[in-house]
Structure formats: structure tokens, C-alpha cells
C-alpha atoms as a PDB file:
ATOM      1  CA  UNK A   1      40.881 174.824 137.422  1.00  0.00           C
ATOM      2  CA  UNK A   2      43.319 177.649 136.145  1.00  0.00           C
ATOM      3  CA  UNK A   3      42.079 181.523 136.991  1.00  0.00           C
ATOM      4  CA  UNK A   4      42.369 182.234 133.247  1.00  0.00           C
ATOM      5  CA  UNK A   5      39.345 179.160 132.487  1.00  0.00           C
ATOM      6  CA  UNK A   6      37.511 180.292 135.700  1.00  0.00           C
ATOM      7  CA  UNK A   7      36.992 183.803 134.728  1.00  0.00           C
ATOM      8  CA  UNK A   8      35.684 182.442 131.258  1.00  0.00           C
ATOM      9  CA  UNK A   9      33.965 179.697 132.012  1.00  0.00           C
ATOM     10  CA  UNK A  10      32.242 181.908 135.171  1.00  0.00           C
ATOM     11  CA  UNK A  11      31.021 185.105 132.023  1.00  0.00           C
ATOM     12  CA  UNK A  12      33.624 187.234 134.322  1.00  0.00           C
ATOM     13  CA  UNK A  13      35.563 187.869 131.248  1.00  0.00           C
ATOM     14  CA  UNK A  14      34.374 187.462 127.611  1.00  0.00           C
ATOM     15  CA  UNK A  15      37.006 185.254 126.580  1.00  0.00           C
ATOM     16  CA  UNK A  16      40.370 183.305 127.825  1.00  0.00           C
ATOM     17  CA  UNK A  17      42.507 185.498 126.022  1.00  0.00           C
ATOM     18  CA  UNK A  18      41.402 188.200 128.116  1.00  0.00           C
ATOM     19  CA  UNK A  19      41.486 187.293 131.320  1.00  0.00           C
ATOM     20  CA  UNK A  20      45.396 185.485 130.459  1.00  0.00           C
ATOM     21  CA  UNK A  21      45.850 189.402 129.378  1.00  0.00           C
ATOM     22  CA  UNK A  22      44.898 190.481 132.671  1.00  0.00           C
ATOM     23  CA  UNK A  23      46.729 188.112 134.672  1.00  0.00           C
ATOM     24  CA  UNK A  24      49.699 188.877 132.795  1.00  0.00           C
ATOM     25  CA  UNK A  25      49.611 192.593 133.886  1.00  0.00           C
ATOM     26  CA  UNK A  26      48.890 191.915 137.007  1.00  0.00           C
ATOM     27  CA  UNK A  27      45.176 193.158 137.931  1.00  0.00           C
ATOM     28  CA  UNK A  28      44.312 189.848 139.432  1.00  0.00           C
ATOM     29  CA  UNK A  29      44.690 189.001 142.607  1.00  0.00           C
ATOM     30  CA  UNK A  30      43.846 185.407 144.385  1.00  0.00           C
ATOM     31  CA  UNK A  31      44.079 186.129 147.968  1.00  0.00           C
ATOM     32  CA  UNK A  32      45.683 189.367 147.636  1.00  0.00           C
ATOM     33  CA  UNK A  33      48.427 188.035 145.943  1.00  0.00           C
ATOM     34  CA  UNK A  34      48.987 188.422 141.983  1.00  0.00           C
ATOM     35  CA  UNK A  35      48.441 185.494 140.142  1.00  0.00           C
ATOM     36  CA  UNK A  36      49.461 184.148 136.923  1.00  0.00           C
ATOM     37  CA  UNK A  37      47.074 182.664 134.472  1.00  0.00           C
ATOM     38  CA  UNK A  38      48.295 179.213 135.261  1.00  0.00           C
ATOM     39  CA  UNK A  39      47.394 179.514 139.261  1.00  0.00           C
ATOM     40  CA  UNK A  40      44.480 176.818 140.371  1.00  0.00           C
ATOM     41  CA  UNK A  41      41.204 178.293 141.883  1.00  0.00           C
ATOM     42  CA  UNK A  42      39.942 176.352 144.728  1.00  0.00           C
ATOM     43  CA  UNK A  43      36.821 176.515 146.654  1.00  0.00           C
ATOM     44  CA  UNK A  44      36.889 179.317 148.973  1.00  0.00           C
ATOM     45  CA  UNK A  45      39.741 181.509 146.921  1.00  0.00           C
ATOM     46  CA  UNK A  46      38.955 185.233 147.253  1.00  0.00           C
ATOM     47  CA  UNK A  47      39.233 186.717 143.694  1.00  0.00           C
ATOM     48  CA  UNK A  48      40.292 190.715 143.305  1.00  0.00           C
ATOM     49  CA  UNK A  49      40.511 192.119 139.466  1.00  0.00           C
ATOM     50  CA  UNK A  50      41.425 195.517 139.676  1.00  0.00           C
ATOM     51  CA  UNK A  51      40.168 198.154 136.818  1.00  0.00           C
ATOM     52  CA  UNK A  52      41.012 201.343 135.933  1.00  0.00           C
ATOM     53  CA  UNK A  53      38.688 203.186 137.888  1.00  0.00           C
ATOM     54  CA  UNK A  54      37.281 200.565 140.351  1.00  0.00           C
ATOM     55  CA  UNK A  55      37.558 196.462 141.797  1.00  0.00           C
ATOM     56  CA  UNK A  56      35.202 193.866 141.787  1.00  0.00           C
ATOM     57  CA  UNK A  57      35.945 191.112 144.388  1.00  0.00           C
ATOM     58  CA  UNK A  58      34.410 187.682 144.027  1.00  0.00           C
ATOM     59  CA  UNK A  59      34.497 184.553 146.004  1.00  0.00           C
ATOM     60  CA  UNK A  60      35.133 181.348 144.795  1.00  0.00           C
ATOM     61  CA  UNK A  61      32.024 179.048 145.545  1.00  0.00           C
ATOM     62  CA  UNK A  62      32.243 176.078 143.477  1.00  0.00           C
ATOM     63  CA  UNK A  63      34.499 175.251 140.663  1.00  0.00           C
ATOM     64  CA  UNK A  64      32.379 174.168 137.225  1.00  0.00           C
ATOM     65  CA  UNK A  65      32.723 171.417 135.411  1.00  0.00           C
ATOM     66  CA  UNK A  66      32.004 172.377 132.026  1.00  0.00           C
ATOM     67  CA  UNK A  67      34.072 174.879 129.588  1.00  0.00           C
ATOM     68  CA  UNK A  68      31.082 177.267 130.476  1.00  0.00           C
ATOM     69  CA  UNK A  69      28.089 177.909 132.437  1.00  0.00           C
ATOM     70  CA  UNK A  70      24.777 179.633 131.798  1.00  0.00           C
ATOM     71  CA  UNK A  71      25.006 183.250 132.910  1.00  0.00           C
ATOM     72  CA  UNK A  72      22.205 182.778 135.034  1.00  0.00           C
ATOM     73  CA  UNK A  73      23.950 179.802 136.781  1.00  0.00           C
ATOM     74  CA  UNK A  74      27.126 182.474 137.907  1.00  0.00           C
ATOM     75  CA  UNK A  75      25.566 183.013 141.216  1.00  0.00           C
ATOM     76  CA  UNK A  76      26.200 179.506 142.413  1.00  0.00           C
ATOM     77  CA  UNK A  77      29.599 179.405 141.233  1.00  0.00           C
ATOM     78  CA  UNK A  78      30.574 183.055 142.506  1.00  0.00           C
ATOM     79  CA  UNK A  79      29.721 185.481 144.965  1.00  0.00           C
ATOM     80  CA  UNK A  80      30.820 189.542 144.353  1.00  0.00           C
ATOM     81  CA  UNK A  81      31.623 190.080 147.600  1.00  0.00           C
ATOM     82  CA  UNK A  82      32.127 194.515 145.863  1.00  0.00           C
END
């Protein structure tokens, strides 16, 4: 699955648009390394957005399989590591 539909479908980010935004600019990181929009998550994939003022860091921990999840499902999908 693409970062950009992972950080939607997961309620990281409100909406697609967004999180392509952010990609674009360069605040996300897969691995430490900036990713486009277009990169595939895969299970295990260390996640780093990087605000303004602080980062969040998740771990990937299972990819979903619909557009989007309940927010009360996101802890089996991802785990904020900070």
C-alpha cells in the first residue's frame, strides 16, 4: 500500500491530499529516508513525519485492507513508537 493511503486509511492524516502534501515536502520519512507519496509500506517499515515543532514515529504493524479503518482499530495497524 502507498504511504499517502496508509496515513489515511490509518486516521494519521485527515485526508490523502494531505499526507501526498507532506510527502511532497519532505516531512516523511520511511526508514529515515524521505519518501514520496508513491513509496509502498510494508510490515515492519518505521514511519517518521516531522512537524514544526515536534515528530511522531510510528511502526508499521499490519497493512489494512480497506480504504479506512475504525479509529479505534489504529492500534493494531500502528504502533507510535514517540
Amino acid at each position: 500500500m502507498r504511504i499517502d493511503k496508509f496515513l489515511n486509511a490509518t486516521n494519521i492524516t485527515k485526508r490523502r491530499a494531505i499526507a501526498q502534501d507532506m510527502c511532497d515536502s519532505g516531512v516523511v520519512l520511511i526508514n529515515d529516508k524521505v519518501s514520496k507519496s508513491s513509496k509502498e509500506v510494508k510490515v515492519g517499515d518505521v514511519i517518521t513525519i516531522n512537524f514544526l515543532e515536534y515528530k511522531k514515529v510510528y511502526e508499521v504493524l499490519k497493512i489494512p485492507t480497506l480504504k479506512t479503518i475504525p479509529k479505534n482499530q489504529k492500534h493494531e495497524y500502528v504502533h507510535e513508537i514517540s
